[in-house]
N, C-alpha and C. Protein backbone atom coordinates (compact mmCIF):
# COMPACT_ATOMS: atom_id res chain seq x y z
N UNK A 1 -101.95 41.16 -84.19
CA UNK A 1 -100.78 41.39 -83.37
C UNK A 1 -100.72 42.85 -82.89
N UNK A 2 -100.87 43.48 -83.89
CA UNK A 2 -101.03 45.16 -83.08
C UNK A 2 -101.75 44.92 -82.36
N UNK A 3 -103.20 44.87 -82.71
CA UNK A 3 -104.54 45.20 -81.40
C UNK A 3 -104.06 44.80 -80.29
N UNK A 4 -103.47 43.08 -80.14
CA UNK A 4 -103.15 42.74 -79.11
C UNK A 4 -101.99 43.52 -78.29
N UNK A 5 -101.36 43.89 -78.91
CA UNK A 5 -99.82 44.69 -78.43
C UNK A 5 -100.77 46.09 -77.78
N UNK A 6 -101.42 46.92 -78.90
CA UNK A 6 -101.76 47.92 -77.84
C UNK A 6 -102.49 47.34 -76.80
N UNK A 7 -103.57 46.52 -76.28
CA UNK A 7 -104.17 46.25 -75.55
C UNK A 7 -103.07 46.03 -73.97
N UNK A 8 -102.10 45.24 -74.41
CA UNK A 8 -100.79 44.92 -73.46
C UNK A 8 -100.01 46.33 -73.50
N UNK A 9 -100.42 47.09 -73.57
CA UNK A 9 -99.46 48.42 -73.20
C UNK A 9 -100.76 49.53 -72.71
N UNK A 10 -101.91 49.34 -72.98
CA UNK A 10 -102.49 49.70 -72.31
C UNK A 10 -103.01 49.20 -70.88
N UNK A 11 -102.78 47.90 -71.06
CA UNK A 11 -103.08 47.51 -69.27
C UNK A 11 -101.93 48.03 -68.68
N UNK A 12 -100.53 48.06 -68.65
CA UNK A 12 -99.91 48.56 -68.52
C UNK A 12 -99.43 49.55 -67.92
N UNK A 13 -100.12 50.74 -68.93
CA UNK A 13 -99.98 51.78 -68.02
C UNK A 13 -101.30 51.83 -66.65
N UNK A 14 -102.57 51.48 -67.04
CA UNK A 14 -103.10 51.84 -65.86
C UNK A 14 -103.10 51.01 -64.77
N UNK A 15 -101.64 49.57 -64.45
CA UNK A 15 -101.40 49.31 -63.32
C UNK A 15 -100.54 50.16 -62.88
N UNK A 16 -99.87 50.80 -63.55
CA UNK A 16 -98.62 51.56 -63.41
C UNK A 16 -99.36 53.06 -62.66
N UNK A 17 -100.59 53.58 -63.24
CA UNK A 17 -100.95 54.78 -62.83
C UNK A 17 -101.72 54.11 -61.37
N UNK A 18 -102.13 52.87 -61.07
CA UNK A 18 -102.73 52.89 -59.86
C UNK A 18 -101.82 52.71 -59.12
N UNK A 19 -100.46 52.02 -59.14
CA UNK A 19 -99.69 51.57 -58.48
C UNK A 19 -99.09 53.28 -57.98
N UNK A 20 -99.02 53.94 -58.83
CA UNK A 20 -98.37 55.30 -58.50
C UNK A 20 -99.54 56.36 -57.22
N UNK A 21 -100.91 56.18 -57.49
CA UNK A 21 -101.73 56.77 -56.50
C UNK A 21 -102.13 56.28 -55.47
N UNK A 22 -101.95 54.70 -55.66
CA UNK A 22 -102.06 53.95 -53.87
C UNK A 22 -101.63 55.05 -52.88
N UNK A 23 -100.29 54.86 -52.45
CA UNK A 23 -99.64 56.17 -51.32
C UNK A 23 -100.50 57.36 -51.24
N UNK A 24 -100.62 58.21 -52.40
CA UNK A 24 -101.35 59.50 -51.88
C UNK A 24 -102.80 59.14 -50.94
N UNK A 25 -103.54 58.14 -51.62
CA UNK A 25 -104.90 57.47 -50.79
C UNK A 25 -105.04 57.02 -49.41
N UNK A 26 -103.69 56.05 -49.81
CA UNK A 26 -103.79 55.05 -48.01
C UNK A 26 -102.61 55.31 -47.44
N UNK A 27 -102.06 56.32 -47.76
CA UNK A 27 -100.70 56.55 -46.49
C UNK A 27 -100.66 58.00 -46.10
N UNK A 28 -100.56 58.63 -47.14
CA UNK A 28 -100.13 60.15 -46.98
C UNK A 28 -100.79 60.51 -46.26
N UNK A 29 -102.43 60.45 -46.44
CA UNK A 29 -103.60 61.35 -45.33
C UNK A 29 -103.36 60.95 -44.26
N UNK A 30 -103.12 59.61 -43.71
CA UNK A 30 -103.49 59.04 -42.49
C UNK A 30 -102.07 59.47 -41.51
N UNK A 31 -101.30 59.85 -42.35
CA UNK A 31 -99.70 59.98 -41.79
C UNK A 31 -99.47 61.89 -41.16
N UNK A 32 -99.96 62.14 -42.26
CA UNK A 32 -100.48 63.76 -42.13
C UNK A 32 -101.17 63.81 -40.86
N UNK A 33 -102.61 63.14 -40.20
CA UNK A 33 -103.43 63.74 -39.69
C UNK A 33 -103.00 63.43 -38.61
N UNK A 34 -101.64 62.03 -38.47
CA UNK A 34 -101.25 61.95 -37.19
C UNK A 34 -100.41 63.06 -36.49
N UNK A 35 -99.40 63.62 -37.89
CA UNK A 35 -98.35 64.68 -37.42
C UNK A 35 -99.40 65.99 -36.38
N UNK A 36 -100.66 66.13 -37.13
CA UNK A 36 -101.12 67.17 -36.40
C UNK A 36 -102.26 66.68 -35.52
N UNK A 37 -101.97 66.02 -34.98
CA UNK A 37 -102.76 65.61 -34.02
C UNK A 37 -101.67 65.09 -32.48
N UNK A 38 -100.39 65.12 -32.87
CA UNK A 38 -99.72 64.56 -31.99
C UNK A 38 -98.38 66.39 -31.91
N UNK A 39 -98.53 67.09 -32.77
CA UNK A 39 -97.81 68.13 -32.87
C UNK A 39 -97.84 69.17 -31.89
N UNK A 40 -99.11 69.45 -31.25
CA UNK A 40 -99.50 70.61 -30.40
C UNK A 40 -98.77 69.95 -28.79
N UNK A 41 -99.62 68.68 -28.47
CA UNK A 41 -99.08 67.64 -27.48
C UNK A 41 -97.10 67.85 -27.27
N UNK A 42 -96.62 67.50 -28.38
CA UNK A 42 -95.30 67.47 -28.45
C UNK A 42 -94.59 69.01 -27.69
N UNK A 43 -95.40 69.87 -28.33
CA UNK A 43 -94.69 71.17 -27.92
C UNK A 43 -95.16 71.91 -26.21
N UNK A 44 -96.52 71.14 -25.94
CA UNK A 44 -96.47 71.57 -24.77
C UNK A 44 -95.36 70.83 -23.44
N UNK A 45 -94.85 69.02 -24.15
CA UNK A 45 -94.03 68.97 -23.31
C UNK A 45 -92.53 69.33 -23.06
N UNK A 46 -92.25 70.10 -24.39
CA UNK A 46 -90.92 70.68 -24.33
C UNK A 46 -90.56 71.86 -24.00
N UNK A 47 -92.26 72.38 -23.07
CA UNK A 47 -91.95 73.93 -22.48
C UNK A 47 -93.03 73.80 -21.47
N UNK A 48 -92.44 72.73 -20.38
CA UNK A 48 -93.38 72.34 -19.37
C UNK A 48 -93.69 73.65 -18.34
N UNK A 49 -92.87 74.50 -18.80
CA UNK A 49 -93.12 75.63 -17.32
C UNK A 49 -94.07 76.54 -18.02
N UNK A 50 -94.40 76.23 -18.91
CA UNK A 50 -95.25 77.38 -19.47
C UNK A 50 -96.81 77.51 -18.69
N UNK A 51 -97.02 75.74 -18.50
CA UNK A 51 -98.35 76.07 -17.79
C UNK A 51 -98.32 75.63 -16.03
N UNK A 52 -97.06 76.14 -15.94
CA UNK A 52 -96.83 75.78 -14.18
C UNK A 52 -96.82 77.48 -13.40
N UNK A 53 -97.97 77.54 -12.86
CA UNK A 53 -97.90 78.91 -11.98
C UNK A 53 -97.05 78.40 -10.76
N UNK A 54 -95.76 79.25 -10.66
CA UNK A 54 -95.01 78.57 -8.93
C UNK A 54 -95.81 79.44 -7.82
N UNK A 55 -95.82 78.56 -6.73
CA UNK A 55 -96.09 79.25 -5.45
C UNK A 55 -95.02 80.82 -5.31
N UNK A 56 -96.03 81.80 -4.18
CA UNK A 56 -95.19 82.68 -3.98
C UNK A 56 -93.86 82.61 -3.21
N UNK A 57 -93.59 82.08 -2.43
CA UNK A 57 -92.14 81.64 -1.96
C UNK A 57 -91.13 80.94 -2.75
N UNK A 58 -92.23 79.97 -3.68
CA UNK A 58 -90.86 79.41 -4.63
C UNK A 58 -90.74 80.24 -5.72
N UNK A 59 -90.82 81.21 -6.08
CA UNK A 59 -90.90 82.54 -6.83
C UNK A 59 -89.09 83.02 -6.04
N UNK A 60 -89.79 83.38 -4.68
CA UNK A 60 -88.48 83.75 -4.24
C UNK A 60 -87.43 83.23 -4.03
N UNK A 61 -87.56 81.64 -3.97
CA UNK A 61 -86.09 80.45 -4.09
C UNK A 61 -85.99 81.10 -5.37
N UNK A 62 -86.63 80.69 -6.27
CA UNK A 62 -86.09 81.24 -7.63
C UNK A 62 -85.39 82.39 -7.84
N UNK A 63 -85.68 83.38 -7.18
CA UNK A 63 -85.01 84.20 -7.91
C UNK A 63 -83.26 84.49 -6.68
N UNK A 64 -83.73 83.97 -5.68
CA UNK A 64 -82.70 84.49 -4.94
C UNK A 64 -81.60 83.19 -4.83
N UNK A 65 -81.89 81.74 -6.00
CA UNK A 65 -80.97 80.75 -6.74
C UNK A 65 -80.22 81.72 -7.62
N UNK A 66 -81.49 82.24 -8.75
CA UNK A 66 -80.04 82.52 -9.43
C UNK A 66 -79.48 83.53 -9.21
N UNK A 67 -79.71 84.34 -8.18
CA UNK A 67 -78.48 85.56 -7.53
C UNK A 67 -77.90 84.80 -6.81
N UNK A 68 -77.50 84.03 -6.19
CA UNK A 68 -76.72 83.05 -5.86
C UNK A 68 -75.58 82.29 -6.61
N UNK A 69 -76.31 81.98 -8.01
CA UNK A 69 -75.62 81.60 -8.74
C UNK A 69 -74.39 82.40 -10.07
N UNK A 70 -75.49 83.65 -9.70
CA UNK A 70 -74.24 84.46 -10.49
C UNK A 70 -73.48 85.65 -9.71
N UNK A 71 -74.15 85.74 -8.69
CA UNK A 71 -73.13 87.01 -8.15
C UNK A 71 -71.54 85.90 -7.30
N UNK A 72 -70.71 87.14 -7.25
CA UNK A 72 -69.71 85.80 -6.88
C UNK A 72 -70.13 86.03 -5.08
N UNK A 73 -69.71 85.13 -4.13
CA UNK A 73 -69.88 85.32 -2.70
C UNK A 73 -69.74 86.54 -2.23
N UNK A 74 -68.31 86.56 -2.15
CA UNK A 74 -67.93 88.34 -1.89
C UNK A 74 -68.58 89.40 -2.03
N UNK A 75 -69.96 89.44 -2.77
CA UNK A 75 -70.07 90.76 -2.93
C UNK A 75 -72.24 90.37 -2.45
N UNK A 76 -72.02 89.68 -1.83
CA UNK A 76 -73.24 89.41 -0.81
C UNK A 76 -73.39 90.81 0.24
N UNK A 77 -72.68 91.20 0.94
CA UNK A 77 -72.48 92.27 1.85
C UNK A 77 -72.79 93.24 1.29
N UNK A 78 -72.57 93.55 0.36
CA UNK A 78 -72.69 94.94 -0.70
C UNK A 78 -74.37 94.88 -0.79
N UNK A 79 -74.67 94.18 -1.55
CA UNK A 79 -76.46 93.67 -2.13
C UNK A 79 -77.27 94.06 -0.66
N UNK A 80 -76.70 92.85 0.30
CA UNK A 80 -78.18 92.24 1.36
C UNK A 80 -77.76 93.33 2.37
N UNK A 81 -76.88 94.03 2.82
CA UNK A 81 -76.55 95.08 3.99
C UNK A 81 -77.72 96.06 4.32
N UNK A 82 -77.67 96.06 5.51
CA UNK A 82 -78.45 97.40 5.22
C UNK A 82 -77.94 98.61 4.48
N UNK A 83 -78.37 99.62 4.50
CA UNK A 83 -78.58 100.81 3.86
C UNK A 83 -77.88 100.85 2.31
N UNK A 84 -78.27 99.53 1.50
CA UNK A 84 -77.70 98.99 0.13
C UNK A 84 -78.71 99.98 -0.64
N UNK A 85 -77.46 100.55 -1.52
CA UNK A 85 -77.77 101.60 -2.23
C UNK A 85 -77.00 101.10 -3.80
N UNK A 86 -77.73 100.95 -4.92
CA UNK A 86 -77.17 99.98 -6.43
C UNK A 86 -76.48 100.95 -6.64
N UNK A 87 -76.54 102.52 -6.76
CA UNK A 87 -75.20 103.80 -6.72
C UNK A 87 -73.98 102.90 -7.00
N UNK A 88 -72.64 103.22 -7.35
CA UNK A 88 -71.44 102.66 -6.95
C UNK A 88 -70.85 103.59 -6.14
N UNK A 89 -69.86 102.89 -5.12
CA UNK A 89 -69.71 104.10 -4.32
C UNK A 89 -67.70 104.22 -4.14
N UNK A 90 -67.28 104.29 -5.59
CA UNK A 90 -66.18 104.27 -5.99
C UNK A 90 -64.94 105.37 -5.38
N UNK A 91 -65.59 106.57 -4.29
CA UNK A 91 -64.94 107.36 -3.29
C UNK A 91 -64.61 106.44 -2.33
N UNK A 92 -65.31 105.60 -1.89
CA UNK A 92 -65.43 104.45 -0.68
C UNK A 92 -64.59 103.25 -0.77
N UNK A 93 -63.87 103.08 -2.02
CA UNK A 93 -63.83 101.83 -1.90
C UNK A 93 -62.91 101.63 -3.50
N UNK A 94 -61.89 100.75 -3.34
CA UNK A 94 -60.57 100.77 -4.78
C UNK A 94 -61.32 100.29 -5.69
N UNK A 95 -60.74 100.51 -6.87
CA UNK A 95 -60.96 100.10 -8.07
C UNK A 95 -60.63 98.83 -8.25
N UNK A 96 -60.98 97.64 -8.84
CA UNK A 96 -60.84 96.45 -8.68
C UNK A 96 -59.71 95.85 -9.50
N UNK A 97 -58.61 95.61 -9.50
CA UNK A 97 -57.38 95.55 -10.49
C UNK A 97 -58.41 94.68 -11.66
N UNK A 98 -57.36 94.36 -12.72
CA UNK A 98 -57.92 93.79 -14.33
C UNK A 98 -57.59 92.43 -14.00
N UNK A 99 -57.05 91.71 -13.19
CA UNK A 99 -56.63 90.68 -12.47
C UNK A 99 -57.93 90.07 -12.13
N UNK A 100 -58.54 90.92 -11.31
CA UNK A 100 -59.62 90.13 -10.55
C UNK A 100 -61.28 90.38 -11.35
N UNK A 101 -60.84 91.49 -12.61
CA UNK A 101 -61.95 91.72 -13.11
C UNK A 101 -61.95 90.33 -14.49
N UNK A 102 -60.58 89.81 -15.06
CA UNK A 102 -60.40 89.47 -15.55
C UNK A 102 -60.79 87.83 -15.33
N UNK A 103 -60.23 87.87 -14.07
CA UNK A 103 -61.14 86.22 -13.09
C UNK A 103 -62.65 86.30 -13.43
N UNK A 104 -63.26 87.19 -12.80
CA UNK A 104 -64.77 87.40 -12.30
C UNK A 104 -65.22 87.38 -14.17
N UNK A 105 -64.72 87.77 -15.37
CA UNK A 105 -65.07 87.58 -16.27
C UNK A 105 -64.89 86.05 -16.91
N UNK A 106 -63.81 85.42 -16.33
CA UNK A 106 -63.60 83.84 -17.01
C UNK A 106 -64.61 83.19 -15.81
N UNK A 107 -65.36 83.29 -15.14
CA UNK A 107 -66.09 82.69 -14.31
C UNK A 107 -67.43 82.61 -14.53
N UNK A 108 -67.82 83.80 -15.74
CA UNK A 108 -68.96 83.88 -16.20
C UNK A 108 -68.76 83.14 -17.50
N UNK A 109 -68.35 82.73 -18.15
CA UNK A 109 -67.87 81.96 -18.91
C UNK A 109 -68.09 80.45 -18.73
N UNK A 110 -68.03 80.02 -17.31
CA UNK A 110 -67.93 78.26 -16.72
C UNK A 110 -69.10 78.19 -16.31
N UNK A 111 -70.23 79.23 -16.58
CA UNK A 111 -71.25 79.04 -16.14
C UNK A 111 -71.91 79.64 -15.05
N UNK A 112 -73.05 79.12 -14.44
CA UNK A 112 -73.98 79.26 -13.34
C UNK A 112 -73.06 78.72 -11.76
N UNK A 113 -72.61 79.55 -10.88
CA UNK A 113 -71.84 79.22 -9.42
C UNK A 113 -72.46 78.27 -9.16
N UNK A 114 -72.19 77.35 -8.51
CA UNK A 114 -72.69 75.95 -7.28
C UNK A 114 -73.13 77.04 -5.55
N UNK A 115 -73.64 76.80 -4.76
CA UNK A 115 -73.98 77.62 -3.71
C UNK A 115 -74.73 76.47 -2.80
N UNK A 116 -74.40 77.04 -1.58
CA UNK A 116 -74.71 76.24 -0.38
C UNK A 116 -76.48 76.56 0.47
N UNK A 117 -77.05 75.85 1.15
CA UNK A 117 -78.28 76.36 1.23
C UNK A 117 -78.68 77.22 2.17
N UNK A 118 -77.66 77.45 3.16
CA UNK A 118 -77.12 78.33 3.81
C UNK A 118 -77.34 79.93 3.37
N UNK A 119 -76.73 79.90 2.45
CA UNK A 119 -76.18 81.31 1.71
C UNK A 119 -77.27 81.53 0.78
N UNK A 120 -78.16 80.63 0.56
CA UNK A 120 -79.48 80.82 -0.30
C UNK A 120 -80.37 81.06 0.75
N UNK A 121 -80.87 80.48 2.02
CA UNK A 121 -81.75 80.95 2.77
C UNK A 121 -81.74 82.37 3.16
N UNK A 122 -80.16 82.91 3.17
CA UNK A 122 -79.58 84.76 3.53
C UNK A 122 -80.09 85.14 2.67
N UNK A 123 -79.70 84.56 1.03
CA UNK A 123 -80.22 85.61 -0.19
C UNK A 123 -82.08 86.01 0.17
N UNK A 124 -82.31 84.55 0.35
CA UNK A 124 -83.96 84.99 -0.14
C UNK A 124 -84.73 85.83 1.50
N UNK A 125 -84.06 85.40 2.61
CA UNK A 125 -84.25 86.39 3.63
C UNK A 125 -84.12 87.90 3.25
N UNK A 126 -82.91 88.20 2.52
CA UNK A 126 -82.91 89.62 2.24
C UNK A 126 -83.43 90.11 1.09
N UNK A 127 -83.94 89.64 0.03
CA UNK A 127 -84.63 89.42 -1.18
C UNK A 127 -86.32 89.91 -0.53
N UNK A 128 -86.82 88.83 0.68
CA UNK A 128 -88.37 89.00 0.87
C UNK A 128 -88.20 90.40 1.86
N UNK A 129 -87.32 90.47 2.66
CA UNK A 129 -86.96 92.10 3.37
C UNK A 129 -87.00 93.47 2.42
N UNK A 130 -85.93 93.31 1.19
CA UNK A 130 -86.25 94.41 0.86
C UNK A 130 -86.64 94.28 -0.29
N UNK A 131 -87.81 93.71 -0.61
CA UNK A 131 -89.23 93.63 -1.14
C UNK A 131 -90.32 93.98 -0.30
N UNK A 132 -90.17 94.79 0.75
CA UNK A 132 -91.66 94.60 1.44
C UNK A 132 -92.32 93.45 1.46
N UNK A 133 -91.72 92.32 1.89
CA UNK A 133 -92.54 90.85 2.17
C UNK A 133 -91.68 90.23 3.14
N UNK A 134 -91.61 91.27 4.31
CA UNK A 134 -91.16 90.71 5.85
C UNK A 134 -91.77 89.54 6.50
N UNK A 135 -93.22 89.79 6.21
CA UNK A 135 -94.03 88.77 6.66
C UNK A 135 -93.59 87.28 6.17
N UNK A 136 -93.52 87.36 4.91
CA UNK A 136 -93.28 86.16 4.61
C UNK A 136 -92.02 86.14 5.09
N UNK A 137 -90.69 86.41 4.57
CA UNK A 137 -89.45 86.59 5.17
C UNK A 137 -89.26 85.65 6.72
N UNK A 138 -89.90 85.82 7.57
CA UNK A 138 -90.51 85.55 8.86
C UNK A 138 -91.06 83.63 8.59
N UNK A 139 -91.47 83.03 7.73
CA UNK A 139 -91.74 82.12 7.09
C UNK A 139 -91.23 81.13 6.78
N UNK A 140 -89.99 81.96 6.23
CA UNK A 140 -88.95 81.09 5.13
C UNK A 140 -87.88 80.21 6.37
N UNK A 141 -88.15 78.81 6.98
CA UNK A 141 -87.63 78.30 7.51
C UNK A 141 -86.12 77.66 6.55
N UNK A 142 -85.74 76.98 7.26
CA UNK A 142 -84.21 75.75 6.61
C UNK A 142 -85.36 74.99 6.00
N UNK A 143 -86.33 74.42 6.35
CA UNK A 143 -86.94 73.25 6.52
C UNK A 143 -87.79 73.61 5.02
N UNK A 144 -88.50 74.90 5.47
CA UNK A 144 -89.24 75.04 4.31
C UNK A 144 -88.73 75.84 2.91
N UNK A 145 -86.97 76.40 3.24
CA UNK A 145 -86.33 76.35 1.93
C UNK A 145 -86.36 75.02 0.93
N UNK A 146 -85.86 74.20 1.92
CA UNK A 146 -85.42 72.89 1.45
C UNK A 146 -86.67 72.01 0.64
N UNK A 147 -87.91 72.01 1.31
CA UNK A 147 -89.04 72.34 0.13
C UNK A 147 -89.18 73.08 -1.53
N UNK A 148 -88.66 73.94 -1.09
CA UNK A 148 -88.88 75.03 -2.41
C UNK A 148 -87.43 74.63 -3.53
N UNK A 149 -86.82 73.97 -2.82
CA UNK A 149 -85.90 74.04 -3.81
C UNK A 149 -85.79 72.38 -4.29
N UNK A 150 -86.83 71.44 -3.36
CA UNK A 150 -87.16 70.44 -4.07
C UNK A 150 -88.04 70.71 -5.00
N UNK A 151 -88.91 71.34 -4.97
CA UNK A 151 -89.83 71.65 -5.78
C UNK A 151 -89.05 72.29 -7.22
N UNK A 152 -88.31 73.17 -7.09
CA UNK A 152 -87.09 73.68 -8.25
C UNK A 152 -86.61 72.52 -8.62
N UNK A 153 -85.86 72.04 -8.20
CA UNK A 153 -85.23 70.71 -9.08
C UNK A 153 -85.66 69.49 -9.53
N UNK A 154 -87.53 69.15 -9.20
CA UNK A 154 -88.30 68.19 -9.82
C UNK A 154 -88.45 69.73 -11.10
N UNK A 155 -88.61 70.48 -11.08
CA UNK A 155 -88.88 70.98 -12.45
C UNK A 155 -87.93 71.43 -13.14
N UNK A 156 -86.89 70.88 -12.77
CA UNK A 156 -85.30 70.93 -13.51
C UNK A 156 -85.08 72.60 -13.67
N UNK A 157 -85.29 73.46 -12.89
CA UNK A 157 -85.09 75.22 -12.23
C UNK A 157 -83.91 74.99 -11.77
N UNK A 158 -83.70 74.05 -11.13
CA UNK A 158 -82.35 73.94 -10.26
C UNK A 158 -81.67 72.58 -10.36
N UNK A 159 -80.30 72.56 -10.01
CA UNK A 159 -79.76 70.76 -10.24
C UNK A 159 -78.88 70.98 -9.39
N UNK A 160 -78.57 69.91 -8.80
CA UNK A 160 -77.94 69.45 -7.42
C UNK A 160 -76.62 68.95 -7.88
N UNK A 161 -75.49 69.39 -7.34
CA UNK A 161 -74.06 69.50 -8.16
C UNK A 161 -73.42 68.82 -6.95
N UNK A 162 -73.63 68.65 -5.85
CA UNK A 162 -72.85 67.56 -4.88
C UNK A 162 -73.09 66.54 -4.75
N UNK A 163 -72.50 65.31 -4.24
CA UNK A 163 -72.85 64.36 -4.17
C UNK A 163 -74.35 63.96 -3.48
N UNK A 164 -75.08 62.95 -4.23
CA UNK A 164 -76.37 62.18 -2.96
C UNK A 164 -75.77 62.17 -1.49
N UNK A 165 -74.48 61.48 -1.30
CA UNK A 165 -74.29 61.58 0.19
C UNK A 165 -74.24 62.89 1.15
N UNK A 166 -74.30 63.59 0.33
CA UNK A 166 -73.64 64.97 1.40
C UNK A 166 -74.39 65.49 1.71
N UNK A 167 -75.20 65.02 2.83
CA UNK A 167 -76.26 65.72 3.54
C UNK A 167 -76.11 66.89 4.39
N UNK A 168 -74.46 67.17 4.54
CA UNK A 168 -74.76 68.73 5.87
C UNK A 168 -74.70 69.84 4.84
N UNK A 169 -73.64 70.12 3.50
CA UNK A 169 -73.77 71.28 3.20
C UNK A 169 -74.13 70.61 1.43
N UNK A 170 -75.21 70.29 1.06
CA UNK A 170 -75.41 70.27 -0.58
C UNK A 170 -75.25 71.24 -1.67
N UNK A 171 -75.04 71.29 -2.65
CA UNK A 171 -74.77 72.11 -3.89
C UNK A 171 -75.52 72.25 -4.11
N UNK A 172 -76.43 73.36 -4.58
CA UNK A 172 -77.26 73.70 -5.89
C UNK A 172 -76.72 75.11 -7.20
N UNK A 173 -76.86 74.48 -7.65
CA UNK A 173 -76.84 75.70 -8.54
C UNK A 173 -77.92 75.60 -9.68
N UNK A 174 -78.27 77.20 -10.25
CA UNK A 174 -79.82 77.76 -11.39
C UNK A 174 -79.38 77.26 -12.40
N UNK A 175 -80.55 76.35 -13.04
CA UNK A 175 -80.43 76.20 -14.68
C UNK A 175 -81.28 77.02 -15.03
N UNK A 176 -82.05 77.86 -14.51
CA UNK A 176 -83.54 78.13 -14.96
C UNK A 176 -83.17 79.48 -16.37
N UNK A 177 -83.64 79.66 -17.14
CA UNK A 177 -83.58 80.56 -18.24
C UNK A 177 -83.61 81.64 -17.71
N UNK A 178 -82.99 82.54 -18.11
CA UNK A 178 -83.31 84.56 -18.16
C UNK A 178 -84.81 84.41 -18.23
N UNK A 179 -85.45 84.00 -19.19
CA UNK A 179 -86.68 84.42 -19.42
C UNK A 179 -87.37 83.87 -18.38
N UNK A 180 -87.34 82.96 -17.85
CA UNK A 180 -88.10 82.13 -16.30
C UNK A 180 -87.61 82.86 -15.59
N UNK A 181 -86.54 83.00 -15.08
CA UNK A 181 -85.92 84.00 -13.35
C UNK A 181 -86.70 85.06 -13.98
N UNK A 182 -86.90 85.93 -15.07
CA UNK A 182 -87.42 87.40 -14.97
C UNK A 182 -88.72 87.56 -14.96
N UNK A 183 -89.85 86.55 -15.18
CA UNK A 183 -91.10 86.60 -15.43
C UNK A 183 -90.91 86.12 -13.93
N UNK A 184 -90.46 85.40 -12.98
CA UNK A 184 -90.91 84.81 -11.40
C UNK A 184 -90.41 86.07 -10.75
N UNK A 185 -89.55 87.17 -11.13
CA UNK A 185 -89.06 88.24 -10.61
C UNK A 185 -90.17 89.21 -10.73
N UNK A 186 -90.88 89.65 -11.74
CA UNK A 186 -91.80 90.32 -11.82
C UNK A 186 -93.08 90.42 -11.60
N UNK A 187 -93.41 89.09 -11.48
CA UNK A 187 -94.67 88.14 -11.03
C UNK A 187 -94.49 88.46 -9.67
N UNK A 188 -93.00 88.44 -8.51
CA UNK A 188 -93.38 88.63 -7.36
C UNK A 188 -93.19 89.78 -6.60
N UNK A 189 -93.01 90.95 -7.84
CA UNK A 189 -92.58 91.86 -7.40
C UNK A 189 -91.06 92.65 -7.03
N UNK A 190 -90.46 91.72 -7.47
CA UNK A 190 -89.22 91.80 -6.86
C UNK A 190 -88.29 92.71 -8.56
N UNK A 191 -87.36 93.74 -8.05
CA UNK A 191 -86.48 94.25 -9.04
C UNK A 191 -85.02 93.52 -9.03
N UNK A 192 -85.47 92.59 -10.06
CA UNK A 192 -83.98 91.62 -9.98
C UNK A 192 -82.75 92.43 -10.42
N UNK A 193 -82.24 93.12 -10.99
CA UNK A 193 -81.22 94.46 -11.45
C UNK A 193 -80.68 94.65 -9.94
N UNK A 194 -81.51 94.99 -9.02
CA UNK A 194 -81.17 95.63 -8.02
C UNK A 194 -80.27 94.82 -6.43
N UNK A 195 -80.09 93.58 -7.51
CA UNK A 195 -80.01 92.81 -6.68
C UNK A 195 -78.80 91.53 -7.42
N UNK A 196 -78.65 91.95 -8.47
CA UNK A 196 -77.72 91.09 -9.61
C UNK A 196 -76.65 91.95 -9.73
N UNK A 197 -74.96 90.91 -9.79
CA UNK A 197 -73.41 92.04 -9.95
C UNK A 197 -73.54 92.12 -11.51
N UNK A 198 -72.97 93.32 -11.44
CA UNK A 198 -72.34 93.61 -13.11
C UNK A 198 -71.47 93.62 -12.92
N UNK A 199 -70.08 93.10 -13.41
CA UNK A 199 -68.94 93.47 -13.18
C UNK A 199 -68.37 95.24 -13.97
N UNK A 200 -69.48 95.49 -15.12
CA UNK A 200 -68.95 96.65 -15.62
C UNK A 200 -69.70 97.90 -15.09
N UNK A 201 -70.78 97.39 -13.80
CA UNK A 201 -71.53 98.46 -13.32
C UNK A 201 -71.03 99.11 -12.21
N UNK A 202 -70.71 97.54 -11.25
CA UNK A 202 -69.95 97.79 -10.13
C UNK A 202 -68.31 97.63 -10.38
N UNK A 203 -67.85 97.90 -11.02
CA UNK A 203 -66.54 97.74 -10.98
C UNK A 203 -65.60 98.50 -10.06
């Protein structure tokens, strides 16, 4: 009765010890080699712009979206004018009450402005002007904005905030990151600072 008893506690344990190392053999490795084999894949599609070089004009939709999108309208004249000097020129011109500085601060708050394509074809006209890229400037049709900023919003740079129907004046406004507008700013040459409101610069 012993012999037999240990014999039954020794089978025992070594179903018990195989039953316990199955998994490490036939699951774990094969589960592992998928994570890194499908891991690198995963991360290149959650930072699709990383390997998208944009054309040079849609460089400049880009960047002259999101000055569009954050400067408020009003102060377009100041930027694109001629003889625009980033100086403030606070002898020239009132101090802006806490009223309207206080607006222009809850507005940065709601986000990125909506803007018409109109007022984006002016930005990037005066954007490729005073960049030294007249030539192109000279280029930049309605027709072939409207290109560049399809091209922005298949790569989700930009999103369309008016209705599908409204074909005479559409919305766009920039989703695109700080870090995207400033690498397409520098890539085309362009000094985005010089061309973006501060409310505490220009005040």
């Amino acid at each position: 009765m012993r012999l037999r008893g240990r014999l039954f506690h020794h089978d025992v344990q070594a179903a018990s010890a195989t039953h316990l190392e199955a998994p490490r053999t036939g699951h774990t490795a094969p589960q592992r080699q998928h994570l890194e084999a499908t891991g690198p894949a995963g991360l290149k599609l959650e930072l699709p712009s990383r390997g998208v070089e944009l054309p040079y004009l849609t460089k400049f939709a880009l960047v002259g979206a999101y000055v569009a999108s954050t400067n408020p309208p009003d102060t377009d004249a100041r930027f694109f004018s001629k003889g625009h000097s980033d100086k403030p020129r606070r002898q020239r011109r009132a101090r802006k009450s806490k009223a309207v500085r206080a607006k222009e601060a809850q507005q940065r708050l709601l986000g990125p402005r909506a803007f018409v394509l109109d007022r984006l074809l002016c930005i990037v006209h005066s954007v490729l002007a005073l960049s030294d890229s007249s030539a192109a400037s000279d280029s930049m049709s309605t027709s072939g904005l409207q290109a560049e900023v399809a091209t922005l919003v298949s790569l989700n740079l930009l999103e369309r905030v008016s209705a599908a129907g409204e074909l005479d004046a559409p919305k766009f406004r920039c989703i695109a990151g700080q870090a995207t507008v400033d690498a397409a700013a520098q890539s085309a040459g362009v000094d985005l600072a010089q061309f973006v409101y501060d409310p505490e610069r220009h005040a």
